[in-house]
Protein backbone atom coordinates (compact mmCIF):
# COMPACT_ATOMS: atom_id res chain seq x y z
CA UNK A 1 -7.75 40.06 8.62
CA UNK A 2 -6.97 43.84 8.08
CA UNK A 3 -4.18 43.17 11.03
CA UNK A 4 -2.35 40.26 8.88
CA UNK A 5 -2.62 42.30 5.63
CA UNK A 6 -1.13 45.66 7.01
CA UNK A 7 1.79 43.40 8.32
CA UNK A 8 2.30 42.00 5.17
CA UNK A 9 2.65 45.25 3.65
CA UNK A 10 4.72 46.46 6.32
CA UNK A 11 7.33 43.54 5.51
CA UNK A 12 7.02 44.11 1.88
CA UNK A 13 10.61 46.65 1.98
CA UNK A 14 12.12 43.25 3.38
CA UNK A 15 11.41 41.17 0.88
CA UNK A 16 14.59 43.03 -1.23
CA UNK A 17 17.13 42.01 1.64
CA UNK A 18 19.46 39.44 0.90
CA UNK A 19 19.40 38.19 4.13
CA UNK A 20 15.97 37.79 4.69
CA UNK A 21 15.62 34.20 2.91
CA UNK A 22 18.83 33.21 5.81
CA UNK A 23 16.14 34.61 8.08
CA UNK A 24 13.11 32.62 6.85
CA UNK A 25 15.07 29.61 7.19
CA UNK A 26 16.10 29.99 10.68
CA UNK A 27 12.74 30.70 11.82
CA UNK A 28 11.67 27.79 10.28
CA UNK A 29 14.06 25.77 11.82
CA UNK A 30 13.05 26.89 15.34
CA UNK A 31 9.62 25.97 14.43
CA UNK A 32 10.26 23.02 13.38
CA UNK A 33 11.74 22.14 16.67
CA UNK A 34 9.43 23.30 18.76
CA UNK A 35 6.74 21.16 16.75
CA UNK A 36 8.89 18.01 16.73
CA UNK A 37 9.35 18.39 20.72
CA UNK A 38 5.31 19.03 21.25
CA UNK A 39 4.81 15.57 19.34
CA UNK A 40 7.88 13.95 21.34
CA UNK A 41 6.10 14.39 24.07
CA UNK A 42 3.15 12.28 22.61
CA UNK A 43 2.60 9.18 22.61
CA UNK A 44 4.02 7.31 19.75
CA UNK A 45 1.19 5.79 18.64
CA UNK A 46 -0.50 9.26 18.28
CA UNK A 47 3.34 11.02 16.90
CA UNK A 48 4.00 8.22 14.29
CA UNK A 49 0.72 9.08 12.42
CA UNK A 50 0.96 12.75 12.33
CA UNK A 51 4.31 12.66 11.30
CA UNK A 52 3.56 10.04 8.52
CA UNK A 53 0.16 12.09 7.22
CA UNK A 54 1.98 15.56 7.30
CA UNK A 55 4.86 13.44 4.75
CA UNK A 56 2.12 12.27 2.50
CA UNK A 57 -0.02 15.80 2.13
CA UNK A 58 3.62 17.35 1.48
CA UNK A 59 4.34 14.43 -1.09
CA UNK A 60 1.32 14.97 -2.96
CA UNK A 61 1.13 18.54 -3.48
CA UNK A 62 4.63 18.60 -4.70
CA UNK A 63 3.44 15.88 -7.64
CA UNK A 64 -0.12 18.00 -7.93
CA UNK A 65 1.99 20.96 -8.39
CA UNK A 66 5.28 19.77 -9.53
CA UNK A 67 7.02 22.25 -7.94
CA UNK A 68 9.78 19.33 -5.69
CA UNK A 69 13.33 19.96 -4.65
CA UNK A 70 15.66 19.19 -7.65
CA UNK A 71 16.99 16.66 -5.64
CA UNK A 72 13.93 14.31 -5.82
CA UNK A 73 12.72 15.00 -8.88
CA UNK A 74 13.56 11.42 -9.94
CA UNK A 75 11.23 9.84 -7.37
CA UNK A 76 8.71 12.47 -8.10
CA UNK A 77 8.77 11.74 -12.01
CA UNK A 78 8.27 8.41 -10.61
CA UNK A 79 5.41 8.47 -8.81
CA UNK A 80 3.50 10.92 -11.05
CA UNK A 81 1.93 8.56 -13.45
CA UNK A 82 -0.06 7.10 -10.92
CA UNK A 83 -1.52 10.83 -9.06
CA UNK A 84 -3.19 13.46 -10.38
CA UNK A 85 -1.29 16.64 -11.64
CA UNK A 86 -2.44 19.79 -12.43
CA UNK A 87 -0.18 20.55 -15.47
């Protein structure tokens, strides 16, 4: 744990840079990829529900927290009434 904290404080100067969300992003992107073509190469039956359970845990912690893309904040208002929130 001492290993992960010293790196974060190591990357702290970086957090300043205006290029470093761009950076974020792309890295993001790659893993994103690279976890989309592991569970390609799984069966569907097995990719489907991982897919579909990682949506849902995403889904609810943005109403828990409120804290969704302003693009689907309509849906999100939506759906609230019915899940818990923490506000």
């Amino acid at each position: 744990m001492l290993y992960v904290e010293q790196l974060f404080k190591s990357l702290q100067p970086l957090y300043d840079q205006p290029w470093f969300p761009y950076a974020l992003g792309c890295i993001g992107l790659l893993f994103a990829y690279s976890i989309f073509k592991t569970l390609n190469s799984l069966p569907k039956l097995v990719m489907y529900p991982i897919i579909g359970t990682t949506c849902v845990i995403v889904c609810m912690n943005w109403v828990y927290n409120r804290n969704e893309p302003e693009l689907i904040t309509s849906i999100v208002d939506a759906i609230a009434p019915f899940l818990h929130t923490k506000m």
